[in-house]
C-alpha atoms as a PDB file:
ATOM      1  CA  UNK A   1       0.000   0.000   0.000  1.00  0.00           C
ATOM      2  CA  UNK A   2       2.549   2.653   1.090  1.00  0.00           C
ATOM      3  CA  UNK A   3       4.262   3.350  -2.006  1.00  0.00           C
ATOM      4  CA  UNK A   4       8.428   4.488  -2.137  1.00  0.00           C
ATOM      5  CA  UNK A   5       9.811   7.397  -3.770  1.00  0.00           C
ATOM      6  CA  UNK A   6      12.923   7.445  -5.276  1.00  0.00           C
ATOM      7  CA  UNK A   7      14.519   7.570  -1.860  1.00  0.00           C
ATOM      8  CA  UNK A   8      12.678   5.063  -0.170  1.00  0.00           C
ATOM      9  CA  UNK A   9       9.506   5.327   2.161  1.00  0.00           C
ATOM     10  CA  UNK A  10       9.031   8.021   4.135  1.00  0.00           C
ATOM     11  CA  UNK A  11       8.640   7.307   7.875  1.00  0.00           C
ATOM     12  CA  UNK A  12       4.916   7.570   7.375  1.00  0.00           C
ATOM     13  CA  UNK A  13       4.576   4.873   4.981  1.00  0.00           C
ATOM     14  CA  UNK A  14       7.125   2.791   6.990  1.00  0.00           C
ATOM     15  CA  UNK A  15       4.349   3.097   9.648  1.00  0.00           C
ATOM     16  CA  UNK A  16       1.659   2.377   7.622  1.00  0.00           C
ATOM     17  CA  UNK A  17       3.429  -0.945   6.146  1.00  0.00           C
ATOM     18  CA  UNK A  18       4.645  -1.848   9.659  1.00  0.00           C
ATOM     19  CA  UNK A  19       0.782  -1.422  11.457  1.00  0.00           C
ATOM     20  CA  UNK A  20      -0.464  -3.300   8.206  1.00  0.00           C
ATOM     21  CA  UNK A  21       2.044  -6.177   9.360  1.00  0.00           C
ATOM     22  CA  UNK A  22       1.419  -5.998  13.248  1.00  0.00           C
ATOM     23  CA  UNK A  23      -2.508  -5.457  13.160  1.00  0.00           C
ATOM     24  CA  UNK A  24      -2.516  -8.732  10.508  1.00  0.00           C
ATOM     25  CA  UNK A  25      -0.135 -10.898  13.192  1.00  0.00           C
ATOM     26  CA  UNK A  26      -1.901  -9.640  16.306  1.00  0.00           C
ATOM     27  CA  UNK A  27      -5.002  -7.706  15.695  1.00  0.00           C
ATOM     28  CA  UNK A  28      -5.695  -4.066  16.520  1.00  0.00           C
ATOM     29  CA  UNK A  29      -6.297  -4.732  19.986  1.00  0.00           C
ATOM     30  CA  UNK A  30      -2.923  -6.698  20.417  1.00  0.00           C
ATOM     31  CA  UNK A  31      -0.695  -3.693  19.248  1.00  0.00           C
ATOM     32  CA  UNK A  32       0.172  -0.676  21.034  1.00  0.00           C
ATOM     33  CA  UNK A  33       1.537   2.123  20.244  1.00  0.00           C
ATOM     34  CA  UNK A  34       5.007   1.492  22.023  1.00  0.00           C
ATOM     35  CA  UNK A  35       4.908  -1.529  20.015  1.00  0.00           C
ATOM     36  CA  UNK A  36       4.460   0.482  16.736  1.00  0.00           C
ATOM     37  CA  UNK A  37       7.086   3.023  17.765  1.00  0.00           C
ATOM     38  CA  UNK A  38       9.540  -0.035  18.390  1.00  0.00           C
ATOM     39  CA  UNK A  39       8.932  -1.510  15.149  1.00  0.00           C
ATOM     40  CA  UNK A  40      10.096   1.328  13.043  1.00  0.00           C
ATOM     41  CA  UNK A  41      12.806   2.510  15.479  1.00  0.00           C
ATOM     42  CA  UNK A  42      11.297   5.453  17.247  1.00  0.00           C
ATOM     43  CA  UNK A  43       9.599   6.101  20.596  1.00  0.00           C
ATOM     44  CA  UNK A  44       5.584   5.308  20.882  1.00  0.00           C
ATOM     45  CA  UNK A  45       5.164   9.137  21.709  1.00  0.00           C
ATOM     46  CA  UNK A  46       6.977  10.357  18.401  1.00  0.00           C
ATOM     47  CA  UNK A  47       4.660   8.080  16.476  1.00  0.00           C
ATOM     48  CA  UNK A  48       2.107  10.963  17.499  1.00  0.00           C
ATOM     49  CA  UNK A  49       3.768  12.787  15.620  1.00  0.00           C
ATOM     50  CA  UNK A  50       2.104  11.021  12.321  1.00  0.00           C
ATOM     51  CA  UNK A  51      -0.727   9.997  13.346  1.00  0.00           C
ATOM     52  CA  UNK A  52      -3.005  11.041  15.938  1.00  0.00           C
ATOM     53  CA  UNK A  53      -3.500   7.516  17.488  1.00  0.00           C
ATOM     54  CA  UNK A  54      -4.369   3.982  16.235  1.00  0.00           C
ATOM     55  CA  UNK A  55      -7.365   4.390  14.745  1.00  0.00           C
ATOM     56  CA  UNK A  56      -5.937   6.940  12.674  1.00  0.00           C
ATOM     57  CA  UNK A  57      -4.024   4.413  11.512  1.00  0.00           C
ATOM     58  CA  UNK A  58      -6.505   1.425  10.658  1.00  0.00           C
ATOM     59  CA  UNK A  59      -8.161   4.328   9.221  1.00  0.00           C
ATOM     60  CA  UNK A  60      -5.334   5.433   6.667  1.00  0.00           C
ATOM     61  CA  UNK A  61      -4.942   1.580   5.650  1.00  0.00           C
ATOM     62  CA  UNK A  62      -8.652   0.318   5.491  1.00  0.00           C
ATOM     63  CA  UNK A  63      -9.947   4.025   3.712  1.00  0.00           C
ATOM     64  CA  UNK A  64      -6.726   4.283   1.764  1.00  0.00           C
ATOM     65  CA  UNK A  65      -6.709   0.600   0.030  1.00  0.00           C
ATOM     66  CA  UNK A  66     -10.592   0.895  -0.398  1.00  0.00           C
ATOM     67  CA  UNK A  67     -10.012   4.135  -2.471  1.00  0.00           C
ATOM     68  CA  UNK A  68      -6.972   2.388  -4.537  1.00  0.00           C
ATOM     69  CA  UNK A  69      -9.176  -0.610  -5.742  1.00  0.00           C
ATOM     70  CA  UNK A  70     -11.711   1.511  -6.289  1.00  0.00           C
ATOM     71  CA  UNK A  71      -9.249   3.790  -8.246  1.00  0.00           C
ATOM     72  CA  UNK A  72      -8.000   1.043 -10.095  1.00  0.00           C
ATOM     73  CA  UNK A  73     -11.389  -0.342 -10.876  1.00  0.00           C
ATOM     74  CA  UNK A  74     -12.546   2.742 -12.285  1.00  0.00           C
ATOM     75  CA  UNK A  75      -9.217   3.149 -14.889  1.00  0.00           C
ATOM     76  CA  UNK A  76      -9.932  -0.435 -15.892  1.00  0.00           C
ATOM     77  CA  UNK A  77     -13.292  -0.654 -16.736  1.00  0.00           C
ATOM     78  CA  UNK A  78     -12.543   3.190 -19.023  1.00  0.00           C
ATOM     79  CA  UNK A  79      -9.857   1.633 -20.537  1.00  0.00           C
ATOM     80  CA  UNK A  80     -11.837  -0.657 -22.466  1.00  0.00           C
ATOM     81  CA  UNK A  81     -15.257  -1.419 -24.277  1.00  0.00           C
ATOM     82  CA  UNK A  82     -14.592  -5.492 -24.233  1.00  0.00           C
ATOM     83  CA  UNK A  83     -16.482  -7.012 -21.009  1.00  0.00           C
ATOM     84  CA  UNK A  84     -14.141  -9.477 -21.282  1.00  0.00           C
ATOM     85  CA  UNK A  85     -11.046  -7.749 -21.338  1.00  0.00           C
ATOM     86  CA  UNK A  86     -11.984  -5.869 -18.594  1.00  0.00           C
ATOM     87  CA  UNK A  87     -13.459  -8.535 -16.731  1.00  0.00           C
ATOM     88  CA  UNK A  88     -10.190 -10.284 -17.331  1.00  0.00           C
ATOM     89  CA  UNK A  89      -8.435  -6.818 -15.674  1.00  0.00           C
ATOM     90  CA  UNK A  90     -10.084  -6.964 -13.041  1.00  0.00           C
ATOM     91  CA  UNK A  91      -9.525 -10.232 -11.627  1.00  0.00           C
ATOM     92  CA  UNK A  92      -5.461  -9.580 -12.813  1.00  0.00           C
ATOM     93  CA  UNK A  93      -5.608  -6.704 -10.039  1.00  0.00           C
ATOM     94  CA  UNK A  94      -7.838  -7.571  -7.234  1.00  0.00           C
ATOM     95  CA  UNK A  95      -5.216 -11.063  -7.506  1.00  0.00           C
ATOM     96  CA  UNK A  96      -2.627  -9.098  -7.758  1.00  0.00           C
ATOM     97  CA  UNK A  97      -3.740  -6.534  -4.869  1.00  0.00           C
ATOM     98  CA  UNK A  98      -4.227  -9.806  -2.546  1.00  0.00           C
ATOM     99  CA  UNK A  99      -0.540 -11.010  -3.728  1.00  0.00           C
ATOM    100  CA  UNK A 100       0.728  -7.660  -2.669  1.00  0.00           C
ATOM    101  CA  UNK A 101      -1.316  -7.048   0.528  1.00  0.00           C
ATOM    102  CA  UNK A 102      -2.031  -9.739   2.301  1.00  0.00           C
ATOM    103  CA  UNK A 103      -1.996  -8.458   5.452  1.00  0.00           C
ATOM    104  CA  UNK A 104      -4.653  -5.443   4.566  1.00  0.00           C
ATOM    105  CA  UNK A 105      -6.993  -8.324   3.493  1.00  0.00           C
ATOM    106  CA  UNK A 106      -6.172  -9.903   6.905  1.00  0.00           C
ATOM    107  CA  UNK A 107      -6.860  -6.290   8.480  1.00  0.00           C
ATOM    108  CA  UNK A 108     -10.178  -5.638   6.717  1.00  0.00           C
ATOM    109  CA  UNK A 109     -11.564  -9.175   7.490  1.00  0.00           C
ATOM    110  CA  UNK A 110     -10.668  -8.783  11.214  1.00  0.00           C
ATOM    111  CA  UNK A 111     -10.228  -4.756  12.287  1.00  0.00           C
ATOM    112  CA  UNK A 112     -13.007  -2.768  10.336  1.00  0.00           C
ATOM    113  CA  UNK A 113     -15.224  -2.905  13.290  1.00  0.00           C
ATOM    114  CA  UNK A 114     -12.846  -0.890  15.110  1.00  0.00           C
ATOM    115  CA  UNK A 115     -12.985   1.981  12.838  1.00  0.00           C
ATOM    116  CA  UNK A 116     -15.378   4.448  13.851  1.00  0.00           C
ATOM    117  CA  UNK A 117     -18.572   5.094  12.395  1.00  0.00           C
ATOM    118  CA  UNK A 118     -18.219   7.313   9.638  1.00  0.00           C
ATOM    119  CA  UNK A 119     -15.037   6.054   8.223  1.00  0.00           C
ATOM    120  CA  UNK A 120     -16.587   2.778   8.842  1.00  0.00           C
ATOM    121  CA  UNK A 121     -19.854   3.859   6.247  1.00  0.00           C
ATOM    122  CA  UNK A 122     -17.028   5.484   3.754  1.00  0.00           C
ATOM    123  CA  UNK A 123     -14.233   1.736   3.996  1.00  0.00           C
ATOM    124  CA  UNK A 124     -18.341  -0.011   3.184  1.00  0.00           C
ATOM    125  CA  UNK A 125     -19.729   2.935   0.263  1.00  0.00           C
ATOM    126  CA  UNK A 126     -16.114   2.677  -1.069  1.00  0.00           C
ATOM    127  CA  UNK A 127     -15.918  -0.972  -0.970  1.00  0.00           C
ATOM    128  CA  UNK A 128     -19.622  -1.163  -2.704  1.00  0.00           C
ATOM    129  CA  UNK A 129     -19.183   0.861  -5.495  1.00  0.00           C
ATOM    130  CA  UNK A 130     -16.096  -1.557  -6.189  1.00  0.00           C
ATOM    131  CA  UNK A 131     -18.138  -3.792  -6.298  1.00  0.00           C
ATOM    132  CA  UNK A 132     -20.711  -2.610  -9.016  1.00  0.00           C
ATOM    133  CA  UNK A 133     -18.114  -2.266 -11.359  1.00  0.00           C
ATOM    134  CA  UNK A 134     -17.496  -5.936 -11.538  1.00  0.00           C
ATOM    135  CA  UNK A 135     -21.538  -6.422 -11.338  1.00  0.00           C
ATOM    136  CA  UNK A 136     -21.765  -4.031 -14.702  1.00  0.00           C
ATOM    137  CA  UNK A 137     -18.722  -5.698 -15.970  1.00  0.00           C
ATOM    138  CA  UNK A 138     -19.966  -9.286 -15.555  1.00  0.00           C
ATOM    139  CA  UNK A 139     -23.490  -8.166 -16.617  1.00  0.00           C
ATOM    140  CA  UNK A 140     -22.457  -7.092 -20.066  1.00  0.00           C
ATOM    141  CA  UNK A 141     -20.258 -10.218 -19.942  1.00  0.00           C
ATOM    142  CA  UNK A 142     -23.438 -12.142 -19.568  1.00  0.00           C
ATOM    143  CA  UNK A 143     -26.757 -10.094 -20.470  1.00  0.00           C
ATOM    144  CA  UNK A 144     -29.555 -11.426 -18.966  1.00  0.00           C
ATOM    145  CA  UNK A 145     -27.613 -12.217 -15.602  1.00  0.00           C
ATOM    146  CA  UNK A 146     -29.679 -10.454 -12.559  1.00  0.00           C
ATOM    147  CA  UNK A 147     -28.039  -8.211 -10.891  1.00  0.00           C
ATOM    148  CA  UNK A 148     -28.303  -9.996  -7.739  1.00  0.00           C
ATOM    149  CA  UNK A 149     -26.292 -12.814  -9.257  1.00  0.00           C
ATOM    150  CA  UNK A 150     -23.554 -10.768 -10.860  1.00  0.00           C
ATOM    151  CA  UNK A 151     -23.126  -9.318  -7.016  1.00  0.00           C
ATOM    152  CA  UNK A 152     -23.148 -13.252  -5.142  1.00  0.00           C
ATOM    153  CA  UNK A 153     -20.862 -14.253  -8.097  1.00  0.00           C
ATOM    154  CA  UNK A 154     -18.570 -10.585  -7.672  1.00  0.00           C
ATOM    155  CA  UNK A 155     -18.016 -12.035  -3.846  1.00  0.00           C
ATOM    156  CA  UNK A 156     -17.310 -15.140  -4.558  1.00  0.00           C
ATOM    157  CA  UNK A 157     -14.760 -13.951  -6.759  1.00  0.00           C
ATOM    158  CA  UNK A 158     -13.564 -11.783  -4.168  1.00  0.00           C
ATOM    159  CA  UNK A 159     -13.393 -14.859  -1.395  1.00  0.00           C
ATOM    160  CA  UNK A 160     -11.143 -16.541  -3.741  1.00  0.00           C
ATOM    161  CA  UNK A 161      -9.023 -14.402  -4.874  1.00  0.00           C
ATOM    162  CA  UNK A 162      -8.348 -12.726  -1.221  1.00  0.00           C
ATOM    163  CA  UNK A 163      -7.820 -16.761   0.429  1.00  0.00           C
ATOM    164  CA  UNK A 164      -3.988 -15.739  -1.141  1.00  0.00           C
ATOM    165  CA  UNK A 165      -2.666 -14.850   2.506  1.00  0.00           C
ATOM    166  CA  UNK A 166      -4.084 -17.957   3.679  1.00  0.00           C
ATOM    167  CA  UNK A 167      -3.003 -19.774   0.192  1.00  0.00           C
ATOM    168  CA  UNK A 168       0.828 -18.394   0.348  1.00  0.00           C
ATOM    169  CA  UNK A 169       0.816 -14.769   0.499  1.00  0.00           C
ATOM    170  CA  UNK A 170       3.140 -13.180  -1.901  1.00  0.00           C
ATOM    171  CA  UNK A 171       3.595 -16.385  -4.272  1.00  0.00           C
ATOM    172  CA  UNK A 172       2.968 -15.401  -8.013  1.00  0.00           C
ATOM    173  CA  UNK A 173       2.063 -18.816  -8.513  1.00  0.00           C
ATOM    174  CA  UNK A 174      -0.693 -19.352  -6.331  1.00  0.00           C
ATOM    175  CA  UNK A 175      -1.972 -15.698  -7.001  1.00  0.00           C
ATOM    176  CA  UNK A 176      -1.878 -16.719 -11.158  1.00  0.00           C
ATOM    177  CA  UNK A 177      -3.335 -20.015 -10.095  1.00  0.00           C
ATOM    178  CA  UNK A 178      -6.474 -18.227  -8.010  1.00  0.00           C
ATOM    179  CA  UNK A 179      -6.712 -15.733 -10.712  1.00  0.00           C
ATOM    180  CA  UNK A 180      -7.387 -18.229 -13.370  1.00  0.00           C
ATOM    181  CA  UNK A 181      -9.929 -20.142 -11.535  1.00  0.00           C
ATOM    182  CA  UNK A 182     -11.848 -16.414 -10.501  1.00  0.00           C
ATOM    183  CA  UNK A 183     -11.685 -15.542 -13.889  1.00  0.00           C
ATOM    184  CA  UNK A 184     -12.829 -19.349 -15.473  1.00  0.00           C
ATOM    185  CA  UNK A 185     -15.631 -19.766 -12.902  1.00  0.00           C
ATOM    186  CA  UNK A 186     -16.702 -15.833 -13.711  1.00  0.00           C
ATOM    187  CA  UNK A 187     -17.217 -16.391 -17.888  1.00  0.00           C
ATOM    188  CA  UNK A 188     -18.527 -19.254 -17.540  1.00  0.00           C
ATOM    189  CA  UNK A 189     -21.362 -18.650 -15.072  1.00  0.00           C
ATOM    190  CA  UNK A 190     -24.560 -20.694 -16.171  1.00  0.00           C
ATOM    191  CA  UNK A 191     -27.082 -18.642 -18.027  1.00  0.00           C
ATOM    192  CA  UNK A 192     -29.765 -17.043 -16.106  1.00  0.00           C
ATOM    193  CA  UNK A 193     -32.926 -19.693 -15.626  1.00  0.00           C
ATOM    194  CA  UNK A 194     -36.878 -18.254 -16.229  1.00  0.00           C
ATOM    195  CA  UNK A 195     -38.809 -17.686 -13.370  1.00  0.00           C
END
């Protein structure tokens, strides 16, 4: 998530990277702020000086990565006018997203009840119009496929493709592997029966 200029991270995003890791291993209720400040070689009090607290934190990673895949989501589907290209896109980055950050999908999974409220509605409206992009995508992919069923199959695509820190997190392999399996099971969903 916390991407490095040309000279490296900035203490910031070494903080970032480093809560990402320690909230995965140990939760958000298992870390302290000492313990963040000893991770990246300060003292927990400087670490005030970046972020106001914890939840500040969670909040930076869970709001942050929900606005990148929505980001990315967005530039894919305008990049194209073939479904299946961008359907195909889109599974390539959500995989390679989970290769990447395994412990933000840990995070998510685990810690988003401890944001507060609001950013709590914004991680959800972010992570929900994410979501409708694949929904379009698949139902141009497949007309005639309800929307309801573009959605269930959308998440299921999802719960594969984000098993990767549970599958061998950073491994290409097993993140090409998942990808092709999201992507064969999504354009080849049955056709839509008659009521």
């Amino acid at each position: 998530m916390a991407t490095a200029g040309a000279a490296g991270p900035t203490r910031r995003q070494q903080i970032l990277t480093v809560a990402a890791q320690l909230f995965a291993r140990r939760g958000f209720h298992g870390v302290s702020i000492a313990d963040l400040g000893a991770a990246v070689g300060i003292s927990g009090p400087a670490l005030y000086r970046h972020f106001p607290g914890k939840e500040a934190l969670l909040t930076e990673l869970l709001v942050g990565i929900s606005e990148h895949l929505l980001a990315g989501g967005r530039a894919i589907a305008a990049a194209s006018a073939d479904p299946r290209e961008v359907l195909a896109e889109l599974v390539r980055f959500q995989a390679d997203f989970a290769r990447r950050e395994p412990e933000l999908i840990v995070v998510q999974d685990r810690d988003l009840a401890n944001l507060p409220a609001p950013e709590r509605r914004r991680v959800r409206q972010l992570q929900r119009t994410y979501v409708e992009i694949w929904v379009d995508t698949l139902r141009a992919v497949h007309p005639g496929l309800p929307d309801e069923s573009a959605r269930t199959a959308a998440h299921g695509a999802f719960g594969l493709l984000n098993s990767t820190p549970h599958a061998g997190p950073g491994d290409d392999a097993v993140a090409a592997l998942l990808a092709h399996m999201a992507l064969t099971a999504l354009t080849t969903l049955p056709a839509p029966t008659p009521p």
